[in-house]
N, C-alpha and C. Protein backbone atom coordinates (compact mmCIF):
# COMPACT_ATOMS: atom_id res chain seq x y z
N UNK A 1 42.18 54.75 40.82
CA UNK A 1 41.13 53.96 40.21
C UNK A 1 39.86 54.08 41.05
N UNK A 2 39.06 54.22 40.44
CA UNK A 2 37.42 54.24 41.24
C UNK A 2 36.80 52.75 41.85
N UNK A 3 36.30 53.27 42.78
CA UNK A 3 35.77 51.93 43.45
C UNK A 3 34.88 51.80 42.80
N UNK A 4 34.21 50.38 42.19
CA UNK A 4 32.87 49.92 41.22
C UNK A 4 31.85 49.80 42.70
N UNK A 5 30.67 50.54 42.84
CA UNK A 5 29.50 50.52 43.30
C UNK A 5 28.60 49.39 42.78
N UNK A 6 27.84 48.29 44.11
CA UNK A 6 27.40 47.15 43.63
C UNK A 6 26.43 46.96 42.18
N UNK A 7 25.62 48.40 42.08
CA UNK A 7 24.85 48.46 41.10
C UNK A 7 25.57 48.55 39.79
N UNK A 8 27.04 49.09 39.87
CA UNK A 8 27.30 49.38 38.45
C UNK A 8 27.66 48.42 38.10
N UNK A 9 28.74 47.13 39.05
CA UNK A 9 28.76 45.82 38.63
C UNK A 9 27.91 44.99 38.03
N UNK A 10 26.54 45.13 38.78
CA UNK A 10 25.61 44.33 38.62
C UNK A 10 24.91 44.97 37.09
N UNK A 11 25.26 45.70 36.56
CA UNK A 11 24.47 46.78 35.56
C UNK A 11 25.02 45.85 34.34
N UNK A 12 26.85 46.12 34.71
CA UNK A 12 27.73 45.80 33.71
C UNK A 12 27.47 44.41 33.30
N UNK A 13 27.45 43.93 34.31
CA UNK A 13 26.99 42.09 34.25
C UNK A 13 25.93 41.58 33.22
N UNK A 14 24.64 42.43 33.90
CA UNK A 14 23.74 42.51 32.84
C UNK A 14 23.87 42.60 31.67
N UNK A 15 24.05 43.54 31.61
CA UNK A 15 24.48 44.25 30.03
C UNK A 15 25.10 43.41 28.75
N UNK A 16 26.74 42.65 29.84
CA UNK A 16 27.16 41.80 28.89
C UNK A 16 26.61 40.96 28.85
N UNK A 17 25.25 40.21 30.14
CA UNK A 17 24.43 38.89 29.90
C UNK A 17 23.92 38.81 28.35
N UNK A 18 23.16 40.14 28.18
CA UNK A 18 21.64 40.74 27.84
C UNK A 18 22.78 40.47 26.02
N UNK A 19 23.90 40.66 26.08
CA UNK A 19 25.09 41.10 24.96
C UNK A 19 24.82 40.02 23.96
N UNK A 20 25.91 39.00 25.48
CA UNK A 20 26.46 37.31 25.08
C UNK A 20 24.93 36.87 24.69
N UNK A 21 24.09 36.94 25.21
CA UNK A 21 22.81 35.61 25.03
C UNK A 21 21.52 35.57 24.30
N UNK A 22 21.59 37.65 24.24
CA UNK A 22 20.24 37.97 23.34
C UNK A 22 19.27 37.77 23.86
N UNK A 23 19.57 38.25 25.49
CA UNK A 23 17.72 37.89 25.92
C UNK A 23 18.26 38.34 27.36
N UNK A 24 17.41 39.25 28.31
CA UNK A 24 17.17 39.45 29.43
C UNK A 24 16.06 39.00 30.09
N UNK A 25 15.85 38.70 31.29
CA UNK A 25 14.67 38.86 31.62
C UNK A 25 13.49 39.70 32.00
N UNK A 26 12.25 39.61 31.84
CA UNK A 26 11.84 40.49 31.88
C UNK A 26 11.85 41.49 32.73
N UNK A 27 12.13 41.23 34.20
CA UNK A 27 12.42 41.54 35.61
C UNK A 27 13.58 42.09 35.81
N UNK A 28 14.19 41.87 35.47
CA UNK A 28 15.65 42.33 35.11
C UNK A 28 15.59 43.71 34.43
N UNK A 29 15.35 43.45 33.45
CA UNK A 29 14.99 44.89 32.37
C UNK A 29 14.15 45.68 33.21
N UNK A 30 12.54 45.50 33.96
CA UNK A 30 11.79 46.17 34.46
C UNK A 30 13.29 47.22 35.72
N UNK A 31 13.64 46.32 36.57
CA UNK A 31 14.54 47.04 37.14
C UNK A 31 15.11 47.55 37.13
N UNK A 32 16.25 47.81 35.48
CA UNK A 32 16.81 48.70 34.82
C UNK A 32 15.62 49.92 34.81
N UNK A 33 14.58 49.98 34.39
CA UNK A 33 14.36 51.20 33.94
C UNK A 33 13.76 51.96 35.20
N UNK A 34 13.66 50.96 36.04
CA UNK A 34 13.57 51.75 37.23
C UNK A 34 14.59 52.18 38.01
N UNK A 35 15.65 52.01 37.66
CA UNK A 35 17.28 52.47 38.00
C UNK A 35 17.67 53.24 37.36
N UNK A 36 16.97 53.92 36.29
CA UNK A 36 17.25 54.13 35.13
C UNK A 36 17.61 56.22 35.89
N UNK A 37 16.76 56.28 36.64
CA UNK A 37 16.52 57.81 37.01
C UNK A 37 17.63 57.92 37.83
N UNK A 38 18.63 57.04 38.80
CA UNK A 38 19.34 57.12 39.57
C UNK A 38 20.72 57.12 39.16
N UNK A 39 20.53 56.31 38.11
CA UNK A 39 22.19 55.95 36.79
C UNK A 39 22.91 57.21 36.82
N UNK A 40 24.28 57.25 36.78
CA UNK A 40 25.08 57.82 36.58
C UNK A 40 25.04 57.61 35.00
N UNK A 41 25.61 58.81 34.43
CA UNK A 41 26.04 59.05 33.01
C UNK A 41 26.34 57.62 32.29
N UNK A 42 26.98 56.87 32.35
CA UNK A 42 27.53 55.58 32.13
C UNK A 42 27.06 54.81 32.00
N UNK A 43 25.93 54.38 33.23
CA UNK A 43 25.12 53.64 33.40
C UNK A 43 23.58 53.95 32.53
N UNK A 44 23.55 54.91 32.18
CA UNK A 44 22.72 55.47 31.82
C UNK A 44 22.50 55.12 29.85
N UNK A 45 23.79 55.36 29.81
CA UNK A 45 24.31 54.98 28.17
C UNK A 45 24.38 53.34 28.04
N UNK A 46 24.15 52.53 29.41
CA UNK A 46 24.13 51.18 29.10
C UNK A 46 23.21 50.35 29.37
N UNK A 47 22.19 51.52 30.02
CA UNK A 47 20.66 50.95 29.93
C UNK A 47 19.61 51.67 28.85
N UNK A 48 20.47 52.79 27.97
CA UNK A 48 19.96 52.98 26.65
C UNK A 48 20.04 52.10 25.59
N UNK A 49 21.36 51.34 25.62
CA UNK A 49 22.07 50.48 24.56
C UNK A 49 21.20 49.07 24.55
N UNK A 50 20.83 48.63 25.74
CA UNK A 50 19.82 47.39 26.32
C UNK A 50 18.06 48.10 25.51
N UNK A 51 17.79 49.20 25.79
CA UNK A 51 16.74 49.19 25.26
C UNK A 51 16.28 49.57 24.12
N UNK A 52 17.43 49.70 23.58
CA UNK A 52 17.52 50.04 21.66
C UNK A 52 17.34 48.19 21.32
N UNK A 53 18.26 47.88 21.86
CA UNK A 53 18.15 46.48 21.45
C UNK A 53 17.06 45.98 21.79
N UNK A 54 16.43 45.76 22.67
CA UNK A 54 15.07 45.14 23.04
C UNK A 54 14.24 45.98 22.06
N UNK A 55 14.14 46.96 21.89
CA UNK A 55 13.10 47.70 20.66
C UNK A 55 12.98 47.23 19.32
N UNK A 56 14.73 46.89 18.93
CA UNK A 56 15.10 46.41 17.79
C UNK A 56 14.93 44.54 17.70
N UNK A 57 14.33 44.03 18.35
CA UNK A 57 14.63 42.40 18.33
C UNK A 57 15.64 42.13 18.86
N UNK A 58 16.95 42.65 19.04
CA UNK A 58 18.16 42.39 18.65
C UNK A 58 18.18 41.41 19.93
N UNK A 59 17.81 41.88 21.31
CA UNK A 59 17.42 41.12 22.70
C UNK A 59 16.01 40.83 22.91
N UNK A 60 15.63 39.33 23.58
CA UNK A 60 14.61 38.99 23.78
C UNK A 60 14.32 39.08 25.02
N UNK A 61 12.71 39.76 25.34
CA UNK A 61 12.43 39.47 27.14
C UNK A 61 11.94 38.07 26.96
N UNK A 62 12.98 37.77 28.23
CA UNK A 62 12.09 36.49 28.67
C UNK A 62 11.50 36.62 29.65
N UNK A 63 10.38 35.33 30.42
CA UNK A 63 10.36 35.39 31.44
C UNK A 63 10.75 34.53 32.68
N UNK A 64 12.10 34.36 32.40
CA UNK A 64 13.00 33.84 33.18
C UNK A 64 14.23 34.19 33.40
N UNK A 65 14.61 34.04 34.52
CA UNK A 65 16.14 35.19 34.81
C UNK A 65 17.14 33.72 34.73
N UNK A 66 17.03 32.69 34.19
CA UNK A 66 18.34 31.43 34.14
C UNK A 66 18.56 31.21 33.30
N UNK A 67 18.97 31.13 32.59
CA UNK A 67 19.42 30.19 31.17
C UNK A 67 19.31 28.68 31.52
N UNK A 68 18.17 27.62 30.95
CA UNK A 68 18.65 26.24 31.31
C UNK A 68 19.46 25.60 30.24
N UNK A 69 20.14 24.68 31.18
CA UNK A 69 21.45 23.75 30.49
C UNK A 69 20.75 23.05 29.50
C-alpha cells in the first residue's frame, strides 16, 4: 500500500469538503491551482473535477475557509 503524502490528504479532504458543502474557499481553490503544476496524475483529475464545478455553479467560492454553526 502507498504511503498518502500530506498534500494528497489534504487535496482529498478538500475535494470531499468542496463535494459535501458546495463551496470552497476562495484561498483554498487559489492554492489548488497553484499545486496544480506539481499534482500527480490523480491529484490532478481532482483539481480538474473542483474546477468544472466552480465553472459550472455547481461549487461556490467563498470568502471564508469555516463553515459557521
Amino acid at each position: 500500500m502507498k504511503v498518502l503524502r500530506e498534500s494528497e490528504i489534504s487535496l482529498v479532504d478538500q475535494y470531499l469538503n468542496a463535494s459535501c458543502f458546495n463551496k470552497i474557499s476562495d484561498r483554498t481553490y487559489q492554492n489548488m491551482l497553484s499545486y496544480e503544476s506539481k499534482a500527480d496524475p490523480i491529484e490532478k483529475k481532482l483539481i480538474k473535477r473542483i474546477k468544472e464545478q466552480v465553472r459550472h455553479g455547481k461549487v461556490v467560492l467563498s470568502s471564508e475557509s469555516k463553515v459557521k454553526a
